[in-house]
C-alpha atoms as a PDB file:
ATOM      1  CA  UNK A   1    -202.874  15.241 -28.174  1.00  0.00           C
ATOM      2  CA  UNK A   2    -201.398  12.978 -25.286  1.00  0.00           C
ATOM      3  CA  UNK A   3    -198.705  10.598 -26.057  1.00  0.00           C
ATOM      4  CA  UNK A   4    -198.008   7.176 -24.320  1.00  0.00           C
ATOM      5  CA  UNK A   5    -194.482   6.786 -22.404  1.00  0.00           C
ATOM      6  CA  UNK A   6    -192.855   3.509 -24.167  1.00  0.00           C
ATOM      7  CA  UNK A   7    -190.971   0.980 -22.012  1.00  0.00           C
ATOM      8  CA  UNK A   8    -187.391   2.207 -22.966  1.00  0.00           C
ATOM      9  CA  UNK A   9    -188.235   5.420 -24.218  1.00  0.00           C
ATOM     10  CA  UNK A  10    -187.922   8.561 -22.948  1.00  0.00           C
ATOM     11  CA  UNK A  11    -190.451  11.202 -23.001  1.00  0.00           C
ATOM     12  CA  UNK A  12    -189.018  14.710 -22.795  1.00  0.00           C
ATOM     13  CA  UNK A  13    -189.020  16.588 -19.392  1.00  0.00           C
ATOM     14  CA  UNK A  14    -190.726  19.799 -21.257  1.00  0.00           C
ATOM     15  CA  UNK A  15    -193.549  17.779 -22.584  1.00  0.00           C
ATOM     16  CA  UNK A  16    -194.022  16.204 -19.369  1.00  0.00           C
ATOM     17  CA  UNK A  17    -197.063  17.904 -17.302  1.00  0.00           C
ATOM     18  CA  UNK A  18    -194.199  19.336 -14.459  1.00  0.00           C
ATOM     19  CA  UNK A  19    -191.923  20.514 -17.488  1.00  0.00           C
ATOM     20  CA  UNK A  20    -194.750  22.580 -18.452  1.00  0.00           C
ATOM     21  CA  UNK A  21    -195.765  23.810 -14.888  1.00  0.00           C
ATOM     22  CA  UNK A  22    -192.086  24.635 -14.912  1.00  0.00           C
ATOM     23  CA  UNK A  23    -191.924  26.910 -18.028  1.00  0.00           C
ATOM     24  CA  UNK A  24    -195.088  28.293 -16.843  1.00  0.00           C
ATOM     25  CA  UNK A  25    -193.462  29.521 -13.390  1.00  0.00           C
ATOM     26  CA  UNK A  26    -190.638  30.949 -15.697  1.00  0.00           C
ATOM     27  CA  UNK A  27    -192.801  32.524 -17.757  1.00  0.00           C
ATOM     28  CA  UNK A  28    -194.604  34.312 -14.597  1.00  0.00           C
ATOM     29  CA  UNK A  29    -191.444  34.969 -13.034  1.00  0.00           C
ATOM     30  CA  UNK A  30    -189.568  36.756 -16.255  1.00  0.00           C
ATOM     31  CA  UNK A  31    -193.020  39.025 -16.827  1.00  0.00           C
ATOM     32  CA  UNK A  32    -192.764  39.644 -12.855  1.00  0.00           C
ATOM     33  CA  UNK A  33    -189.393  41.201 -13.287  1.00  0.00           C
ATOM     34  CA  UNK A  34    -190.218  42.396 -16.571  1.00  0.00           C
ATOM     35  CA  UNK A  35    -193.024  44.622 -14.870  1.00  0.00           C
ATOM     36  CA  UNK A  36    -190.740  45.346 -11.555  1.00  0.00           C
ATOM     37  CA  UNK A  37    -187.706  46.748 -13.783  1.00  0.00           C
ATOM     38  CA  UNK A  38    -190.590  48.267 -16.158  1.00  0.00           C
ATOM     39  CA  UNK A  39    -191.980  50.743 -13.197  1.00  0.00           C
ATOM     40  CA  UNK A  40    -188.580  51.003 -11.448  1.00  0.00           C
ATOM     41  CA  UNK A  41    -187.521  52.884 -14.298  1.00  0.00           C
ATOM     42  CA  UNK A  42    -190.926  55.036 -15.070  1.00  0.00           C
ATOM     43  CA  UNK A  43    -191.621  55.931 -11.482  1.00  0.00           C
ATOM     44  CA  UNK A  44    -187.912  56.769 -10.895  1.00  0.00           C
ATOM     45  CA  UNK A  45    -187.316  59.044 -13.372  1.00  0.00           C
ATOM     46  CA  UNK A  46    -190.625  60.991 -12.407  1.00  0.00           C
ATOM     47  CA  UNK A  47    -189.485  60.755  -8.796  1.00  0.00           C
ATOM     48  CA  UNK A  48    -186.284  62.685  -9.847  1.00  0.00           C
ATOM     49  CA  UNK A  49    -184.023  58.969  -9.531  1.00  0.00           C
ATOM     50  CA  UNK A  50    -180.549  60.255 -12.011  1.00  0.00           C
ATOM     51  CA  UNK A  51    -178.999  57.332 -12.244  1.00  0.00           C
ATOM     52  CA  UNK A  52    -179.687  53.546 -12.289  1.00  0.00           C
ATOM     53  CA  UNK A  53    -177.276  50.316 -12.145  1.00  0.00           C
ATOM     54  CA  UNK A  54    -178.157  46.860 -13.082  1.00  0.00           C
ATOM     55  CA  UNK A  55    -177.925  44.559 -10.145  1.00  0.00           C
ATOM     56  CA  UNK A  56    -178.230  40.685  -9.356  1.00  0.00           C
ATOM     57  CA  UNK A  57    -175.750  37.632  -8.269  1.00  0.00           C
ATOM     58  CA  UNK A  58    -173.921  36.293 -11.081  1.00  0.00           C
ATOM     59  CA  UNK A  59    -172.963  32.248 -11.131  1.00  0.00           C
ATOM     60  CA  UNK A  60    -171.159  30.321 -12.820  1.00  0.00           C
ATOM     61  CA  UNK A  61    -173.542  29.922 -15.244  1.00  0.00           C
ATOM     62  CA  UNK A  62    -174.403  33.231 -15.963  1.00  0.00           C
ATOM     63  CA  UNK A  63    -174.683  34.840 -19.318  1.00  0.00           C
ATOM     64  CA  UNK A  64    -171.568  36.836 -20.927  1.00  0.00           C
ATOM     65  CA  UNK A  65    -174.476  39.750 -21.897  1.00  0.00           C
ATOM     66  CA  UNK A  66    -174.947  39.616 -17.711  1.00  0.00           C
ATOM     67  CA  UNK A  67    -171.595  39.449 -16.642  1.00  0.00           C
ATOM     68  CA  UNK A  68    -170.510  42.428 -18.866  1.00  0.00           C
ATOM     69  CA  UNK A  69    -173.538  44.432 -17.585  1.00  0.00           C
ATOM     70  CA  UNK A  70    -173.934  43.868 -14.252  1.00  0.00           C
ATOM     71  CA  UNK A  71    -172.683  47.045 -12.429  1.00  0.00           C
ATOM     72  CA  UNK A  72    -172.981  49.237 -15.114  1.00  0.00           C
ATOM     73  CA  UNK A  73    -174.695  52.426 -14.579  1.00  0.00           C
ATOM     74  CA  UNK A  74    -177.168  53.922 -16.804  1.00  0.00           C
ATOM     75  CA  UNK A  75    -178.567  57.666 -16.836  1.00  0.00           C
ATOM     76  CA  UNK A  76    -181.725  59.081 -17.183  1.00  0.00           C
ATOM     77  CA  UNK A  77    -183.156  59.684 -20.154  1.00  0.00           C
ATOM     78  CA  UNK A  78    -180.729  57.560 -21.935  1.00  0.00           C
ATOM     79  CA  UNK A  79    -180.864  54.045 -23.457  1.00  0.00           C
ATOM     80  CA  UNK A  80    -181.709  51.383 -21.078  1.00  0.00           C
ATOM     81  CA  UNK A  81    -181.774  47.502 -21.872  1.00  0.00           C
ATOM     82  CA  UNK A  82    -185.090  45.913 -20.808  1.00  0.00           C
ATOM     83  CA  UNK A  83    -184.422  43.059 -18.039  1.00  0.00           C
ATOM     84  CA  UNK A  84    -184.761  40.600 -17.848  1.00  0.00           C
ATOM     85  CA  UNK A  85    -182.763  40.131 -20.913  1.00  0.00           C
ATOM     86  CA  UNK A  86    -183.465  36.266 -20.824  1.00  0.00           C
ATOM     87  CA  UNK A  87    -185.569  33.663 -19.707  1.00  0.00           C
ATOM     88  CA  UNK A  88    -184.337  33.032 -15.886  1.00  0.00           C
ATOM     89  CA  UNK A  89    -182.224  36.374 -15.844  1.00  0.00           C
ATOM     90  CA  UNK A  90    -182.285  37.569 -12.387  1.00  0.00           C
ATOM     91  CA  UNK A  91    -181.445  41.050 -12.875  1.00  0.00           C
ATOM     92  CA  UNK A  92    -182.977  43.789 -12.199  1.00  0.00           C
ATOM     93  CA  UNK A  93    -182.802  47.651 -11.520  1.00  0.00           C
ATOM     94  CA  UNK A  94    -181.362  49.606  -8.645  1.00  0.00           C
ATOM     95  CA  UNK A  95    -181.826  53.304  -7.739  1.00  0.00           C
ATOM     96  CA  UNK A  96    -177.817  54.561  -7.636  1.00  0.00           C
ATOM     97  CA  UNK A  97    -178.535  58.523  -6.861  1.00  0.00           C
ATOM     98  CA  UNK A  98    -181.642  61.078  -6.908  1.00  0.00           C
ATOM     99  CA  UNK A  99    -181.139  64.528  -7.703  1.00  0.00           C
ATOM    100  CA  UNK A 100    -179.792  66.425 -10.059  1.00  0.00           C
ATOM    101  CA  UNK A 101    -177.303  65.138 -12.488  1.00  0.00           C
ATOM    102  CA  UNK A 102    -173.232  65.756 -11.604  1.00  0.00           C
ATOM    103  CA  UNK A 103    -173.057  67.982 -14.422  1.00  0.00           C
ATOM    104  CA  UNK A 104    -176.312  69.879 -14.781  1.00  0.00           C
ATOM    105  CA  UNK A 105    -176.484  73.468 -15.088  1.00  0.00           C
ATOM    106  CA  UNK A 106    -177.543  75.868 -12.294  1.00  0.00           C
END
């Protein structure tokens, strides 16, 4: 169903045919990262990767879930959060050290 703009009345950016090409790029680019952070995480651990850290800029406008986590580092075979944890979340995984964990056993 298409609705006619009214003199004087606004029609809403989202229902506007670049408001949805925009949510549509969002969309692509959160399951982009989604998948990116996704095999970071599988292939690292099976290429021997210990520990991970969440990385990204943080702005002004960023989330108080991102600016508590960014930095943090997270071990294998622990919990990890899923990133993006969002919509427009630019975080993402880094590799911090491969090999064997500080205190494994011989």
């Amino acid at each position: 169903m298409t609705e006619q703009a009214v003199d004087g009345v606004a029609v809403p950016y989202w229902e506007t045919q670049d408001g949805i090409l925009d949510r549509f790029s969002m969309l692509a680019e959160d399951v982009q990262l989604s998948t990116f952070n996704g095999a970071v995480k599988v292939y690292g651990t099976a290429l021997g990767v210990t520990d991970f850290v969440i990385s990204g800029d943080l702005k002004t406008t960023s989330c108080e879930w991102c600016i508590n986590h960014v930095g943090v580092v997270y071990h294998r075979g622990r919990f990890m959060p899923d990133l993006p944890r969002h919509p427009g979340c630019p975080h993402f995984y880094d590799i911090l050290r491969i090999g064997e964990l500080p205190n494994a056993a011989p």
